[in-house]
C-alpha atoms as a PDB file:
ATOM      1  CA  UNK A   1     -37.650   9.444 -41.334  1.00  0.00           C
ATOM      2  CA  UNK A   2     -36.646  11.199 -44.472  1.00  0.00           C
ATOM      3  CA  UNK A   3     -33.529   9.972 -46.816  1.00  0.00           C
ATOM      4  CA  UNK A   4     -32.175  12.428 -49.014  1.00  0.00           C
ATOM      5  CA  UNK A   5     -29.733  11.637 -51.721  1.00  0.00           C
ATOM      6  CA  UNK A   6     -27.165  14.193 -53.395  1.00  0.00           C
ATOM      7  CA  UNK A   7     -24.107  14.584 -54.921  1.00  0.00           C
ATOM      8  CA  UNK A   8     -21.912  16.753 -56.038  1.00  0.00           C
ATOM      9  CA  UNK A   9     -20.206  14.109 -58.733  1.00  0.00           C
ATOM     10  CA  UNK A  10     -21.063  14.388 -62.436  1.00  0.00           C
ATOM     11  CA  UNK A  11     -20.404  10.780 -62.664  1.00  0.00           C
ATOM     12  CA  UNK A  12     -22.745   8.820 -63.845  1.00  0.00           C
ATOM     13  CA  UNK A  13     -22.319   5.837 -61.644  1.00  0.00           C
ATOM     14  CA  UNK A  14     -23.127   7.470 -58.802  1.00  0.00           C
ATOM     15  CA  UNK A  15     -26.740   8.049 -59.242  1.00  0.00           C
ATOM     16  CA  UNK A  16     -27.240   4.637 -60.971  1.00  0.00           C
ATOM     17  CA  UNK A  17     -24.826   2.277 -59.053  1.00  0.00           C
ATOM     18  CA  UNK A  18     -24.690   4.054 -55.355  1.00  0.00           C
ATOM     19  CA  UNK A  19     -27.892   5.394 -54.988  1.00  0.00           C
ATOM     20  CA  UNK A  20     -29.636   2.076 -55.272  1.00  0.00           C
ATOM     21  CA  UNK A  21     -27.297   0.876 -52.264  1.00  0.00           C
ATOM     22  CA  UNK A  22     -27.838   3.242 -49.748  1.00  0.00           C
ATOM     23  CA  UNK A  23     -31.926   2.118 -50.077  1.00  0.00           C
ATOM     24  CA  UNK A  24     -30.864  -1.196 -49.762  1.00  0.00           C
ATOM     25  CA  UNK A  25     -28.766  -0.803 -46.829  1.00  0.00           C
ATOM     26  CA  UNK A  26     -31.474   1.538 -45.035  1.00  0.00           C
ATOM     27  CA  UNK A  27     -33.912  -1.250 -45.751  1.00  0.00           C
ATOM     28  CA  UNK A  28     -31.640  -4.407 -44.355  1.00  0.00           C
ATOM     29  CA  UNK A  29     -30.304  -2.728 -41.060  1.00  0.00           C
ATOM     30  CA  UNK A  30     -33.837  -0.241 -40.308  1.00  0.00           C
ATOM     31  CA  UNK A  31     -34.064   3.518 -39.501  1.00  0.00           C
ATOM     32  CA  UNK A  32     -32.639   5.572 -37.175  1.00  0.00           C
ATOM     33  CA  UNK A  33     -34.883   7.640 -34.503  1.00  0.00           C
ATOM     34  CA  UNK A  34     -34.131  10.756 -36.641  1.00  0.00           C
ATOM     35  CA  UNK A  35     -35.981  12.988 -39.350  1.00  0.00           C
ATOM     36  CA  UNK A  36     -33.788  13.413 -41.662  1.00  0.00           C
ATOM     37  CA  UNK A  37     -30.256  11.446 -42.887  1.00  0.00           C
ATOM     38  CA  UNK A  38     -28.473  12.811 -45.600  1.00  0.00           C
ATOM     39  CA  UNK A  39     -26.573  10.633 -47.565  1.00  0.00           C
ATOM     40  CA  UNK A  40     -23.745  13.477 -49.533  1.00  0.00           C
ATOM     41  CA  UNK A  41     -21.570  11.445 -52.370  1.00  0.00           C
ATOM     42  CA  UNK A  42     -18.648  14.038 -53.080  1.00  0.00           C
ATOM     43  CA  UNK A  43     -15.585  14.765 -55.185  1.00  0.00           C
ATOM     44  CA  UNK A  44     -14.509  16.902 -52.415  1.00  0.00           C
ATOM     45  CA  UNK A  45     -14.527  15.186 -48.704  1.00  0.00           C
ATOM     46  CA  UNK A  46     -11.724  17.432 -47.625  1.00  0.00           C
ATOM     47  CA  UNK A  47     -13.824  20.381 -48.338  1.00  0.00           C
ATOM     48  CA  UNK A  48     -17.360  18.974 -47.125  1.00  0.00           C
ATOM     49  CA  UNK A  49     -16.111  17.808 -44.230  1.00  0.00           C
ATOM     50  CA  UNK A  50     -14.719  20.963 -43.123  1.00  0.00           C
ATOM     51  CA  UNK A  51     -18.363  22.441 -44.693  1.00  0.00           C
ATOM     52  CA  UNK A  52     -20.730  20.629 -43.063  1.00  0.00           C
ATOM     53  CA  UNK A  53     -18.632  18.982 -40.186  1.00  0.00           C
ATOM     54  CA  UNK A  54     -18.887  19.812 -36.531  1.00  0.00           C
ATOM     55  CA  UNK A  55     -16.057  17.301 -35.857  1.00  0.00           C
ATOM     56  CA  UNK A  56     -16.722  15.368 -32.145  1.00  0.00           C
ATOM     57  CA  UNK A  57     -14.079  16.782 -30.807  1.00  0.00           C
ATOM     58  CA  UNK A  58     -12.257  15.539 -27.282  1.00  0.00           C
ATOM     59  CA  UNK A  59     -11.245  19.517 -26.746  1.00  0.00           C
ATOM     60  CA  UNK A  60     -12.058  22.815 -27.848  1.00  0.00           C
ATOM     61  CA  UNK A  61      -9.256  26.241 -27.780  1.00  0.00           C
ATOM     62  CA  UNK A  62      -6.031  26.444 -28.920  1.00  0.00           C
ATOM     63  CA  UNK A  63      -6.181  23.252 -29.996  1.00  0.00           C
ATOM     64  CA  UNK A  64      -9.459  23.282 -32.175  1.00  0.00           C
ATOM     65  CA  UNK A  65      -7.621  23.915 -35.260  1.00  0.00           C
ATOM     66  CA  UNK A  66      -5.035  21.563 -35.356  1.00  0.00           C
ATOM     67  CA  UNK A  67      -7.522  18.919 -34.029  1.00  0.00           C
ATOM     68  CA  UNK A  68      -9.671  20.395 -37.388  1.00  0.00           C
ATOM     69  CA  UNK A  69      -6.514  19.599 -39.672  1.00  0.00           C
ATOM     70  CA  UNK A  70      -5.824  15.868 -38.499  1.00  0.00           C
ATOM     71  CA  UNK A  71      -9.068  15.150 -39.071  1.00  0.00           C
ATOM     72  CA  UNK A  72      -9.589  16.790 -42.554  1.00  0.00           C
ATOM     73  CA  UNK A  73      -6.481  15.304 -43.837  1.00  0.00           C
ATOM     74  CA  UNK A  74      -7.506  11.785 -42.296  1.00  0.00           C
ATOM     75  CA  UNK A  75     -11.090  11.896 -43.430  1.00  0.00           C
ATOM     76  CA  UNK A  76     -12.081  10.062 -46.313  1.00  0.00           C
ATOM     77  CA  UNK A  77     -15.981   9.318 -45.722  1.00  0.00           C
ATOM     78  CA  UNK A  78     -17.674   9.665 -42.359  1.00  0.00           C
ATOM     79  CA  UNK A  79     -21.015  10.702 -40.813  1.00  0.00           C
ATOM     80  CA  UNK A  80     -21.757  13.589 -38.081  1.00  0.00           C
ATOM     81  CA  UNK A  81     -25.067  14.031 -36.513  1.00  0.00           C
ATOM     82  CA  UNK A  82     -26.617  16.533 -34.569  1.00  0.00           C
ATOM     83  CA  UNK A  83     -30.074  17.113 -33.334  1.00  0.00           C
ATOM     84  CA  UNK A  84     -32.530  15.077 -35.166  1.00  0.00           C
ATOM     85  CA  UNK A  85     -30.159  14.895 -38.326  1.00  0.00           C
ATOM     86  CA  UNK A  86     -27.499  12.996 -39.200  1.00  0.00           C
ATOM     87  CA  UNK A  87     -25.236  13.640 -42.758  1.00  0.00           C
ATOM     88  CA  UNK A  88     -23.580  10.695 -44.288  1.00  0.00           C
ATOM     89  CA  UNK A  89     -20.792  11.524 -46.710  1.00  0.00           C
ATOM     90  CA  UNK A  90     -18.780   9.293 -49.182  1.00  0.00           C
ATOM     91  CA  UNK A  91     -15.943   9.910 -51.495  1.00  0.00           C
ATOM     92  CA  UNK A  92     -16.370   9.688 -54.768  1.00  0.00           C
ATOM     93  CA  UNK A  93     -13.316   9.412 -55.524  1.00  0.00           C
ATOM     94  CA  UNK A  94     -12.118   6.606 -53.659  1.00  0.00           C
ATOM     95  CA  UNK A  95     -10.035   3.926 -55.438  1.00  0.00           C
ATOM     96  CA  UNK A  96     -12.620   1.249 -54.516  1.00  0.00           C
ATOM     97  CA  UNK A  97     -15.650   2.539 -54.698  1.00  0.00           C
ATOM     98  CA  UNK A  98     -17.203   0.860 -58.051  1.00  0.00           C
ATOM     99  CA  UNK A  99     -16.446  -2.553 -56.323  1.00  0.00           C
ATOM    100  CA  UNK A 100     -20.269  -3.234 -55.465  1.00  0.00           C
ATOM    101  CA  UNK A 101     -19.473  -5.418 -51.794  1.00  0.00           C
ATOM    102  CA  UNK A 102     -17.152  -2.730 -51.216  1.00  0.00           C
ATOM    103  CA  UNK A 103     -19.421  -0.088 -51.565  1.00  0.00           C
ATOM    104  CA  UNK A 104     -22.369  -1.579 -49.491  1.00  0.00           C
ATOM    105  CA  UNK A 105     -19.998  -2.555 -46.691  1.00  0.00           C
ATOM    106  CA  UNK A 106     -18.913   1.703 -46.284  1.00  0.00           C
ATOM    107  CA  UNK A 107     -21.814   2.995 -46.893  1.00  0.00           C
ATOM    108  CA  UNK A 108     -23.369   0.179 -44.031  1.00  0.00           C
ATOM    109  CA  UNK A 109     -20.893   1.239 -42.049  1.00  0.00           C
ATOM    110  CA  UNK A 110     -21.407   5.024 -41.890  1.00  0.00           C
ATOM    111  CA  UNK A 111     -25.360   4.508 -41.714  1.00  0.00           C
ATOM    112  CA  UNK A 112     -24.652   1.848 -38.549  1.00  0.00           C
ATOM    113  CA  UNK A 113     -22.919   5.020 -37.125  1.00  0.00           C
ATOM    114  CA  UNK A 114     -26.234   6.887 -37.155  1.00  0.00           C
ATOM    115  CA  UNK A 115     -28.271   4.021 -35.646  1.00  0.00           C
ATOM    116  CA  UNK A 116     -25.708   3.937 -33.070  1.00  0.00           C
ATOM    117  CA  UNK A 117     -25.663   7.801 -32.465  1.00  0.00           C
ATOM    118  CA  UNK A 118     -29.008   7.735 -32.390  1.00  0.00           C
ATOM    119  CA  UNK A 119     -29.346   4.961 -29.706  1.00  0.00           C
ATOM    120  CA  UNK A 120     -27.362   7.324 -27.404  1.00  0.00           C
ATOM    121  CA  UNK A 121     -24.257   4.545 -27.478  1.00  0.00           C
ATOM    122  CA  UNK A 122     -21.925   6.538 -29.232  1.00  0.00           C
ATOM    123  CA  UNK A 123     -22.263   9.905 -27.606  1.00  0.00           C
ATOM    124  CA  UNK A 124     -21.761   8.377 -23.976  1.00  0.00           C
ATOM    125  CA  UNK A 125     -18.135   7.144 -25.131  1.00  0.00           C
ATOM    126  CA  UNK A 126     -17.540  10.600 -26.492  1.00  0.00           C
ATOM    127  CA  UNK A 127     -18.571  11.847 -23.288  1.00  0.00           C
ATOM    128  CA  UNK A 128     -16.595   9.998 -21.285  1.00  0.00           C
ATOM    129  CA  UNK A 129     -13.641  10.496 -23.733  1.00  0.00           C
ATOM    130  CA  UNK A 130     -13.575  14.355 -22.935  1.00  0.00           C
ATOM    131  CA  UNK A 131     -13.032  13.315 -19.152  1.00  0.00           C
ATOM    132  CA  UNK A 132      -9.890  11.980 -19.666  1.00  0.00           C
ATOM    133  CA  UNK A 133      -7.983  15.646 -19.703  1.00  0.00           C
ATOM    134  CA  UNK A 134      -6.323  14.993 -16.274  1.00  0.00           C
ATOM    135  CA  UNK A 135      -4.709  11.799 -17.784  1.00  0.00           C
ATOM    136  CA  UNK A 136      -3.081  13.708 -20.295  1.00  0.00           C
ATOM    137  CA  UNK A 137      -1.246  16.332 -18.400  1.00  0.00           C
ATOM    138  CA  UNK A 138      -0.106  13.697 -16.166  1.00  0.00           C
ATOM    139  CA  UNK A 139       1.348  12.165 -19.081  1.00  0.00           C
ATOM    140  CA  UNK A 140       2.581  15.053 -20.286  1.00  0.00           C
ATOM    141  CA  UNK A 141       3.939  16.035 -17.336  1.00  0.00           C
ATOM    142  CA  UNK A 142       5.824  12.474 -16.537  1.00  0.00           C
ATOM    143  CA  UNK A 143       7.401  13.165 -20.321  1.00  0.00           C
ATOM    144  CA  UNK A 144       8.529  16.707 -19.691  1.00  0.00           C
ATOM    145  CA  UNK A 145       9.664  17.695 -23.475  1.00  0.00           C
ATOM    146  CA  UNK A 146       8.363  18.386 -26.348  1.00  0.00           C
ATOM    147  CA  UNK A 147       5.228  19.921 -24.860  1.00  0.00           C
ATOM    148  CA  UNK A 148       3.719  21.031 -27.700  1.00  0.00           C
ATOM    149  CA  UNK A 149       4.528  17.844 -29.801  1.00  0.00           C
ATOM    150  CA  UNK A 150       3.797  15.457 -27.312  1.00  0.00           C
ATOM    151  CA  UNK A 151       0.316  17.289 -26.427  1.00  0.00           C
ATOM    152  CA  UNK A 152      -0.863  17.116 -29.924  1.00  0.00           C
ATOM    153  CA  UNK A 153       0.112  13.213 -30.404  1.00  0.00           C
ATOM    154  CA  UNK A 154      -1.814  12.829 -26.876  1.00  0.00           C
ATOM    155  CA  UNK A 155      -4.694  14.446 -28.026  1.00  0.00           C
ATOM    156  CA  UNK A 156      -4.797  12.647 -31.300  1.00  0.00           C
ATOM    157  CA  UNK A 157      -4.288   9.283 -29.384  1.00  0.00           C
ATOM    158  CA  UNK A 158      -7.134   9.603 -27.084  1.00  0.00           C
ATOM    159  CA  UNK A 159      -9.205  11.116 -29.925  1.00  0.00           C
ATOM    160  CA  UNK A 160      -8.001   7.873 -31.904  1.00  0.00           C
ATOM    161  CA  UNK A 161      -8.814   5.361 -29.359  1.00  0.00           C
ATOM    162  CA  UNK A 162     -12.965   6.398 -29.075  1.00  0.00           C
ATOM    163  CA  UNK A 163     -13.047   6.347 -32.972  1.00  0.00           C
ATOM    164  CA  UNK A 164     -11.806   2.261 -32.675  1.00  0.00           C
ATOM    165  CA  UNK A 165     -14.210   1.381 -29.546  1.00  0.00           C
ATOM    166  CA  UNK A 166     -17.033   3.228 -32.092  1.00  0.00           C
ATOM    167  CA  UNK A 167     -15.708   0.867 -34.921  1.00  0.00           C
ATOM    168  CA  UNK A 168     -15.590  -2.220 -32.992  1.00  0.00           C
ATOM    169  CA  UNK A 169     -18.757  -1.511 -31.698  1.00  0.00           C
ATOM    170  CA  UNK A 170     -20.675  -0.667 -35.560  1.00  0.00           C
ATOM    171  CA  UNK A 171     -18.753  -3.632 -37.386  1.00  0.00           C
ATOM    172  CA  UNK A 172     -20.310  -6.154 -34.437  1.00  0.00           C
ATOM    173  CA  UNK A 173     -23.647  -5.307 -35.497  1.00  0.00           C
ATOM    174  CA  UNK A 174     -23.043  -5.404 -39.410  1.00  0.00           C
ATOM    175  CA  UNK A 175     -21.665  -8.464 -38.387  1.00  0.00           C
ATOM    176  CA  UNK A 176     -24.904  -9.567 -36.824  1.00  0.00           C
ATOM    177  CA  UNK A 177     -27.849  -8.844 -38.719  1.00  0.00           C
ATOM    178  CA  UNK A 178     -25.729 -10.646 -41.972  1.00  0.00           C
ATOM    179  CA  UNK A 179     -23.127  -7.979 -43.261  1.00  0.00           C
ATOM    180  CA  UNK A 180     -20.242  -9.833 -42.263  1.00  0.00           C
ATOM    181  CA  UNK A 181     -19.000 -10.167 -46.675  1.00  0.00           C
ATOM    182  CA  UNK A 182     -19.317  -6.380 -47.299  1.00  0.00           C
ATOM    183  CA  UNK A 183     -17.965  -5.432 -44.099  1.00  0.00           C
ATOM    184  CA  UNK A 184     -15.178  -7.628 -44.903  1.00  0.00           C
ATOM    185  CA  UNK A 185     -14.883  -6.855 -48.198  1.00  0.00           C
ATOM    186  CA  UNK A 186     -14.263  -2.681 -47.387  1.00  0.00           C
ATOM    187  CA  UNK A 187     -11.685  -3.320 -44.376  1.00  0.00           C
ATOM    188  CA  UNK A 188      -9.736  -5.749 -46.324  1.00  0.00           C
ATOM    189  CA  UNK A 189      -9.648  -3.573 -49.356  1.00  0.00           C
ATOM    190  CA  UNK A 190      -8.800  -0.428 -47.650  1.00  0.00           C
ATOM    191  CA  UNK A 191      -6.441  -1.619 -45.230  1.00  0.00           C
ATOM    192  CA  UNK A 192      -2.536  -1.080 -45.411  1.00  0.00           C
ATOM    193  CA  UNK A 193      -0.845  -2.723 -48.040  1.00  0.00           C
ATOM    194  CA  UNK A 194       2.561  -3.382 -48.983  1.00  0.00           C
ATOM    195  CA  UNK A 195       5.257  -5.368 -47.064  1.00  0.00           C
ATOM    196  CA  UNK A 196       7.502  -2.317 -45.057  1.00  0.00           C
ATOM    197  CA  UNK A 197       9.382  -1.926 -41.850  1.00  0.00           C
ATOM    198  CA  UNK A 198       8.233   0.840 -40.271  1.00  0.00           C
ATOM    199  CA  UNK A 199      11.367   3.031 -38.238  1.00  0.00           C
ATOM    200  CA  UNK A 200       9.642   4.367 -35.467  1.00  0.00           C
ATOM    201  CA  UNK A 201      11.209   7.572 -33.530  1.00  0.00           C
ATOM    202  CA  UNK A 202       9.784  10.036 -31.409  1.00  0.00           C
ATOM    203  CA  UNK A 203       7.846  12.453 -34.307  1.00  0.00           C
ATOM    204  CA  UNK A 204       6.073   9.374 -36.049  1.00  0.00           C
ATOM    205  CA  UNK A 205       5.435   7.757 -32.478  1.00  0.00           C
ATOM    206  CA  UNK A 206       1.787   8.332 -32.429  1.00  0.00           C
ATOM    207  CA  UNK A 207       1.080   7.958 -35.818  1.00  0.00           C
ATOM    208  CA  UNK A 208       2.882   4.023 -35.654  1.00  0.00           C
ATOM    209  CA  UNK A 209       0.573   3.656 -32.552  1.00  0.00           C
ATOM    210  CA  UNK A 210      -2.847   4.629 -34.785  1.00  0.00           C
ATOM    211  CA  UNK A 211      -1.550   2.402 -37.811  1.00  0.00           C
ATOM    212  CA  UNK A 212      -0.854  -0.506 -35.969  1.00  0.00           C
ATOM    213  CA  UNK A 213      -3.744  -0.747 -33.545  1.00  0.00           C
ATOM    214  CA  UNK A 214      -6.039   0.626 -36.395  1.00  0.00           C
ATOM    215  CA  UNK A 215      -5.047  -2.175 -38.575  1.00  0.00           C
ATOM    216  CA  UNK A 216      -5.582  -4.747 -35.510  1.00  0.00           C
ATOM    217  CA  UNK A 217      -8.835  -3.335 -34.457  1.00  0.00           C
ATOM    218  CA  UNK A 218     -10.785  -3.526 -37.712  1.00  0.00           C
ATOM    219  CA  UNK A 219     -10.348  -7.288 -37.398  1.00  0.00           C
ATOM    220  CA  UNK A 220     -11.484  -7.350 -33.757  1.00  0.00           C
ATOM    221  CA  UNK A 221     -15.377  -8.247 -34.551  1.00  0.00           C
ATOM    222  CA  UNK A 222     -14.446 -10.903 -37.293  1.00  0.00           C
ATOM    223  CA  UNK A 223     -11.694 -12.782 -34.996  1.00  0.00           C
ATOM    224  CA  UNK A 224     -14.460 -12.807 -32.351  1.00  0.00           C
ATOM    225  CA  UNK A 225     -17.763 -13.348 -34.513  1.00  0.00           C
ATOM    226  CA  UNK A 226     -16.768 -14.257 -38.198  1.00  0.00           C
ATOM    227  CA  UNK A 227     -13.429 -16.147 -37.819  1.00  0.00           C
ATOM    228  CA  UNK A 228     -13.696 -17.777 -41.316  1.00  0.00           C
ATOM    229  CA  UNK A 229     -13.398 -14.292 -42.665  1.00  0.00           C
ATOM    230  CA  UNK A 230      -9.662 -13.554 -41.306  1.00  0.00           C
ATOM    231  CA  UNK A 231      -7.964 -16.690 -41.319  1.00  0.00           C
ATOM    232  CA  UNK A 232      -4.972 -16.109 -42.817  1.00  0.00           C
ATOM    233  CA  UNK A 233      -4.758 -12.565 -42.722  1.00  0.00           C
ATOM    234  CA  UNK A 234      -1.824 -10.981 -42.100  1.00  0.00           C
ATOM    235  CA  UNK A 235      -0.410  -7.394 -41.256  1.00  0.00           C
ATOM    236  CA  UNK A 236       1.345  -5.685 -44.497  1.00  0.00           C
ATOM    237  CA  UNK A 237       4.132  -4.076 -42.250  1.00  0.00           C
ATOM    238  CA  UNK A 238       6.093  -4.501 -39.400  1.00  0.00           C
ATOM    239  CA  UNK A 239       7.090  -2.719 -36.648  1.00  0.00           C
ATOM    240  CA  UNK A 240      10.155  -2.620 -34.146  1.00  0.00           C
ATOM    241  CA  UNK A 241       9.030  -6.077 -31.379  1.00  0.00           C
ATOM    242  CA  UNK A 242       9.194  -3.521 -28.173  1.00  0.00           C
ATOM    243  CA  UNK A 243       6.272  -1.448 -30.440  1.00  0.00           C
ATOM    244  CA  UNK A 244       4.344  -4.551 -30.978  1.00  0.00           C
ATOM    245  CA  UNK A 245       4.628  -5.810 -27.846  1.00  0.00           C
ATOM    246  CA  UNK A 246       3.201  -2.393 -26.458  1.00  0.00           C
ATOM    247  CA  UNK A 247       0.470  -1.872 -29.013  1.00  0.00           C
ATOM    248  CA  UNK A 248      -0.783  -5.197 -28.441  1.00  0.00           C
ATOM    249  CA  UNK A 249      -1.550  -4.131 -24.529  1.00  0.00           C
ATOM    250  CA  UNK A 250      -3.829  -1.146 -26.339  1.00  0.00           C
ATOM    251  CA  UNK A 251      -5.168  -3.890 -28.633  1.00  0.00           C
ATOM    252  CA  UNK A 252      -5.771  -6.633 -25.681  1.00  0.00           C
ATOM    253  CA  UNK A 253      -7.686  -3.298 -23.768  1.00  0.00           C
ATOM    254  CA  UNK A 254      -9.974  -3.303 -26.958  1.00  0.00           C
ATOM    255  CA  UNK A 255     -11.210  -6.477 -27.501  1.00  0.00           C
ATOM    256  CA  UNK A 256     -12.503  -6.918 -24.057  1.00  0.00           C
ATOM    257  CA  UNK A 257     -14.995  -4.378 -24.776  1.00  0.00           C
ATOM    258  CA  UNK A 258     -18.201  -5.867 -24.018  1.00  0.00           C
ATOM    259  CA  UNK A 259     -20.720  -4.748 -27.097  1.00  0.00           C
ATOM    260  CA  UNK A 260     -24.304  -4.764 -24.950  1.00  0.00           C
ATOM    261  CA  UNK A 261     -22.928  -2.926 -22.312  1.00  0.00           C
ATOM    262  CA  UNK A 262     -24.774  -0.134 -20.958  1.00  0.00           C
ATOM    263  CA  UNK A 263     -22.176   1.978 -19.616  1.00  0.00           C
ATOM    264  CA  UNK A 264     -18.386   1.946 -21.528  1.00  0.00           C
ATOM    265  CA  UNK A 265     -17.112   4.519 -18.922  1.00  0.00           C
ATOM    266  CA  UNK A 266     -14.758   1.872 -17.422  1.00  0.00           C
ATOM    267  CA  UNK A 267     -13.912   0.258 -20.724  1.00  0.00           C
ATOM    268  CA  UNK A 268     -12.725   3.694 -22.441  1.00  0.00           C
ATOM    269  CA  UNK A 269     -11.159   4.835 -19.082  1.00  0.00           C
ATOM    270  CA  UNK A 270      -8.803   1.606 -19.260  1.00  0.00           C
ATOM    271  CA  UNK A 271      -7.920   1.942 -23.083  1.00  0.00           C
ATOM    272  CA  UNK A 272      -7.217   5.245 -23.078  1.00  0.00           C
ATOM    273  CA  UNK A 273      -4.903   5.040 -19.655  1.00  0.00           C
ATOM    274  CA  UNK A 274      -3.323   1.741 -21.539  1.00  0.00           C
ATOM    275  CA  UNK A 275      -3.140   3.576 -24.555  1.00  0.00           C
ATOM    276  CA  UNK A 276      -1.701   6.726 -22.861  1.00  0.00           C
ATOM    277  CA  UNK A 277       0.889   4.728 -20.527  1.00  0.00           C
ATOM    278  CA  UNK A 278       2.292   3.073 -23.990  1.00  0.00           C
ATOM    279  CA  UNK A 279       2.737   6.141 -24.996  1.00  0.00           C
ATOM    280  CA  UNK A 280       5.165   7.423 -22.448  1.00  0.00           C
ATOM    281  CA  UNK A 281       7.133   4.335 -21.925  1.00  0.00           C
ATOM    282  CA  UNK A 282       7.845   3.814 -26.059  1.00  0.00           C
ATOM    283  CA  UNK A 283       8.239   7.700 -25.637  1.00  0.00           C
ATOM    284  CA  UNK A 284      10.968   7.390 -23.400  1.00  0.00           C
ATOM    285  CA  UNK A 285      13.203   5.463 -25.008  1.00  0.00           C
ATOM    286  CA  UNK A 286      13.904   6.743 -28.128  1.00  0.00           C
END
C-alpha cells in the first residue's frame, strides 16, 4: 500500500511536525487492504471536501444539496474512500493542531476510519442506514408540519446517528491497540466548551439532539474501556431535563452497541427508531 503526503499549507510545521505523525500512526495501528491512502493537510477543508468528497450520503435527489451543505459547513477533517483508495484530509487550520497528542489522536482517528472501511464494517452500517427511509415518513407523517423543516432535521438525524455508531466503533480500537492518551487528548480538546443553557425550540431541535448525544458519545469507549480517562468530566452546557431525559434514551441505544459484531443491522435499526421517536415526542411539545 502506497502513502502519499501533500498539502496545500505553506506552513512550515506541517511538513516537519505532521508529516512525521501520520508514518508513525500508519506504523502503530498497520495498513489498510488498499493501494493507495492519501493523507491531504489543507487550509481549505470547506473547499476540499466539496473537491474531492463523495459524501456517504443516506439519500440522493432533491435533497443531495442541502445534505452537501450540512456536511461542508460541519466538516472540519474527515476521510472518504472509494474503490481501492481512501483520502484522509486535515485542517490546517485548526486551533489545536500544533498540540503533538492532539494531532496523533485525529489523524489516528481518520486513518482507523480507513482500516475500518476497508474491513467492510463501516459500509454495512451505511447500508443499513439508507434502509431506514420508511421510518422517516412515518415520522414525518405522525408530525404533520413543517414538512420541509422537519424532513431535513430527520435526514440529518439519521445521517448523524451512523456517523456516532462509526465513532464509537474507531475510538474502541484506538483504545485497544494503546491510543487511549491521544484519543483522549483530541475529544477533550475539541469538545464543547463554555458553561451555557441551551433554549431549545422547534428550529434548533435537531441540532440540540446532535450536540448533546455527540458530546455523550465521544466518551462512550473511555467510560466502557479507559474509565481513568473521564472521571470527572463533565458536560459544558445544559439542556432543558425533558431533553436530557430523551437524549439519554438515544445515548443508552448507543452504548449497547456490541464492537465485534458481525452484523449492526439490528443495532442501527434500534438507534435510529429511538433516535427518530425522540424526535417526534420533544417535537411535539414545543
Amino acid at each position: 500500500m502506497k502513502i502519499i503526503k501533500k498539502t496545500d499549507s505553506k506552513k512550515k510545521f506541517v511538513k516537519r511536525d505532521l508529516f512525521p505523525i501520520v508514518d508513525m500512526v500508519v506504523k502503530r495501528i498497520g495498513k489498510p487492504k488498499l493501494k493507495e491512502v492519501t493523507f491531504l493537510f489543507t487550509e481549505n477543508p470547506k473547499k476540499a471536501f466539496l473537491d474531492i468528497a463523495n459524501p456517504e450520503r443516506m439519500y440522493h435527489g432533491r435533497r443531495y444539496d442541502k445534505m452537501e451543505f450540512w456536511l461542508s459547513e460541519s466538516v472540519s477533517s474527515f476521510s472518504i474512500q472509494g474503490n481501492d483508495k481512501a483520502n484522509i484530509m486535515i485542517n490546517v487550520k485548526d486551533p489545536y493542531i500544533k498540540d503533538y497528542d492532539y494531532a496523533t489522536g485525529l489523524i489516528a482517528h481518520e486513518f482507523m476510519h480507513t482500516i475500518e472501511k476497508s474491513r467492510g464494517i463501516e459500509p454495512r452500517i451505511s447500508k443499513v442506514g439508507k434502509k431506514q427511509w420508511p421510518s422517516i415518513i412515518k415520522t414525518l407523517e405522525k408530525i404533520g408540519e413543517n414538512y420541509e423543516e422537519v424532513l431535513t432535521d430527520l435526514i440529518k438525524l439519521v445521517t448523524f446517528f451512523i456517523l456516532c455508531m462509526k465513532d464509537i466503533i474507531v475510538e474502541t480500537r484506538l483504545i485497544e491497540i494503546g491510543f487511549e492518551k491521544e484519543s483522549f487528548v483530541h475529544k477533550k480538546m475539541c469538545s464543547a466548551t463554555g458553561k451555557k443553557y441551551i433554549k431549545v425550540n422547534k428550529s434548533n431541535l435537531a441540532n440540540t439532539i446532535i450536540l448533546y448525544v455527540g458530546y455523550e458519545t465521544m466518551w462512550i469507549p473511555f467510560r466502557l474501556n479507559a474509565p481513568q480517562y473521564v472521571k470527572g468530566i463533565e458536560r459544558p452546557f445544559t439542556v432543558p431535563k425533558i431533553v436530557e431525559r430523551e437524549c439519554n434514551r438515544i445515548v443508552k441505544e448507543l452504548k449497547d452497541i456490541k464492537i465485534c459484531a458481525k452484523n449492526h443491522e439490528k443495532e442501527i435499526m434500534e438507534v435510529v427508531t429511538t433516535g427518530l421517536h425522540v424526535y417526534r415526542r420533544l417535537y411535539k411539545k414545543m
